[in-house]
Protein backbone atom coordinates (compact mmCIF):
# COMPACT_ATOMS: atom_id res chain seq x y z
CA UNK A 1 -2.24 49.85 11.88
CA UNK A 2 -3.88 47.99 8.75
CA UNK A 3 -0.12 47.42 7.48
CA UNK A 4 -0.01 45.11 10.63
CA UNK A 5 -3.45 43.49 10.52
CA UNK A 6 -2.43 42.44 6.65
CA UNK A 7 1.00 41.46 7.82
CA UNK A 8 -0.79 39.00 10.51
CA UNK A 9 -3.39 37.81 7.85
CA UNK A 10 -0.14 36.75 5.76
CA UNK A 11 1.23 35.19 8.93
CA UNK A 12 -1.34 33.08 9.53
CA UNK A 13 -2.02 32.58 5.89
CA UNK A 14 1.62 30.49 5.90
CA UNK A 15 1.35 28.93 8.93
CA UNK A 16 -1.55 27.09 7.76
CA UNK A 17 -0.28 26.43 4.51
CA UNK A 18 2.66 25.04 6.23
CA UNK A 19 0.44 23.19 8.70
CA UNK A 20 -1.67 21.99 6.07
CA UNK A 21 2.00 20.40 4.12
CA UNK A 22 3.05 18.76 7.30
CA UNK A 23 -0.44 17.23 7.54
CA UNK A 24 -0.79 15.87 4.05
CA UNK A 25 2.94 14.45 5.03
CA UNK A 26 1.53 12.60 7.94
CA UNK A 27 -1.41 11.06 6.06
CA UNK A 28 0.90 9.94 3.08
CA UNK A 29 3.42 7.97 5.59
CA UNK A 30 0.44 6.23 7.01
CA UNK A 31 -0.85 5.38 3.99
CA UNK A 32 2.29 4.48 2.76
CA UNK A 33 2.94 2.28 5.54
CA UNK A 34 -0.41 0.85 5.07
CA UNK A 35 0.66 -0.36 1.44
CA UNK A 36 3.24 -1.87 2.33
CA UNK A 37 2.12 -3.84 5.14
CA UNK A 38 -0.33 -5.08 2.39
CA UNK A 39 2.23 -6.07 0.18
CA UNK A 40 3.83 -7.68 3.01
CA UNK A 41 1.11 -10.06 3.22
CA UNK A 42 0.50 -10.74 -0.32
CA UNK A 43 4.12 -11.79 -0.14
CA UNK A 44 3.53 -14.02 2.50
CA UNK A 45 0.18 -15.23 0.80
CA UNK A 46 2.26 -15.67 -2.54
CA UNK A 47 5.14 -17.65 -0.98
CA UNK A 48 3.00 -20.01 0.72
CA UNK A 49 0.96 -20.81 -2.52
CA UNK A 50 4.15 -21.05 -4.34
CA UNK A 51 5.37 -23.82 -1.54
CA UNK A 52 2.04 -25.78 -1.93
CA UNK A 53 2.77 -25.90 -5.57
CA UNK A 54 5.95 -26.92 -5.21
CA UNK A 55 5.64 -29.45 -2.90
CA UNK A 56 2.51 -30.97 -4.90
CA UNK A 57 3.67 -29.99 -8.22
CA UNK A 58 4.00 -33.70 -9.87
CA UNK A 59 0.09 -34.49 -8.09
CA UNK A 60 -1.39 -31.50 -9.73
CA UNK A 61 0.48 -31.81 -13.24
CA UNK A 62 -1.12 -35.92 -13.35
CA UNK A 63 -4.57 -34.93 -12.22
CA UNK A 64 -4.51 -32.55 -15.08
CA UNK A 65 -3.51 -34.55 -17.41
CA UNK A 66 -5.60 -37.64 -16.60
CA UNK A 67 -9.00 -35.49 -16.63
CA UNK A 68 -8.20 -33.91 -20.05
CA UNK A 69 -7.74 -37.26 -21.62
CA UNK A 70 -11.08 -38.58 -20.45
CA UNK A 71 -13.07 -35.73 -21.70
């Protein structure tokens, strides 16, 4: 009988190692998927900014200019 009772302790010690793996799986594609939804918006963020410059890029560059000269 103790041959069993150590064969079941080894069971169960690999089933939770492999439930612990599929776990740490499940947390890294969230957190994964979390990043990139970030990076998603920093795109988005980015690509507006970059239109706003672009469309007021000649505004911006004269301001500039005009307030460095009077200082």
């Amino acid at each position: 009988m103790p041959a069993l009772e150590l064969a079941e302790v080894i069971l169960a010690v690999i089933i939770g190692t492999l439930a612990a793996i599929v776990y740490s799986l499940r947390v890294l594609i969230l957190l994964e998927r979390r990043v990139a939804s970030m990076e998603m918006n920093i795109q988005r963020v980015t690509s507006k900014i970059l239109a706003h410059e672009m469309g007021s890029g000649k505004k911006s560059s004269s301001k500039k200019k005009s307030s460095r000269r009077k200082r």
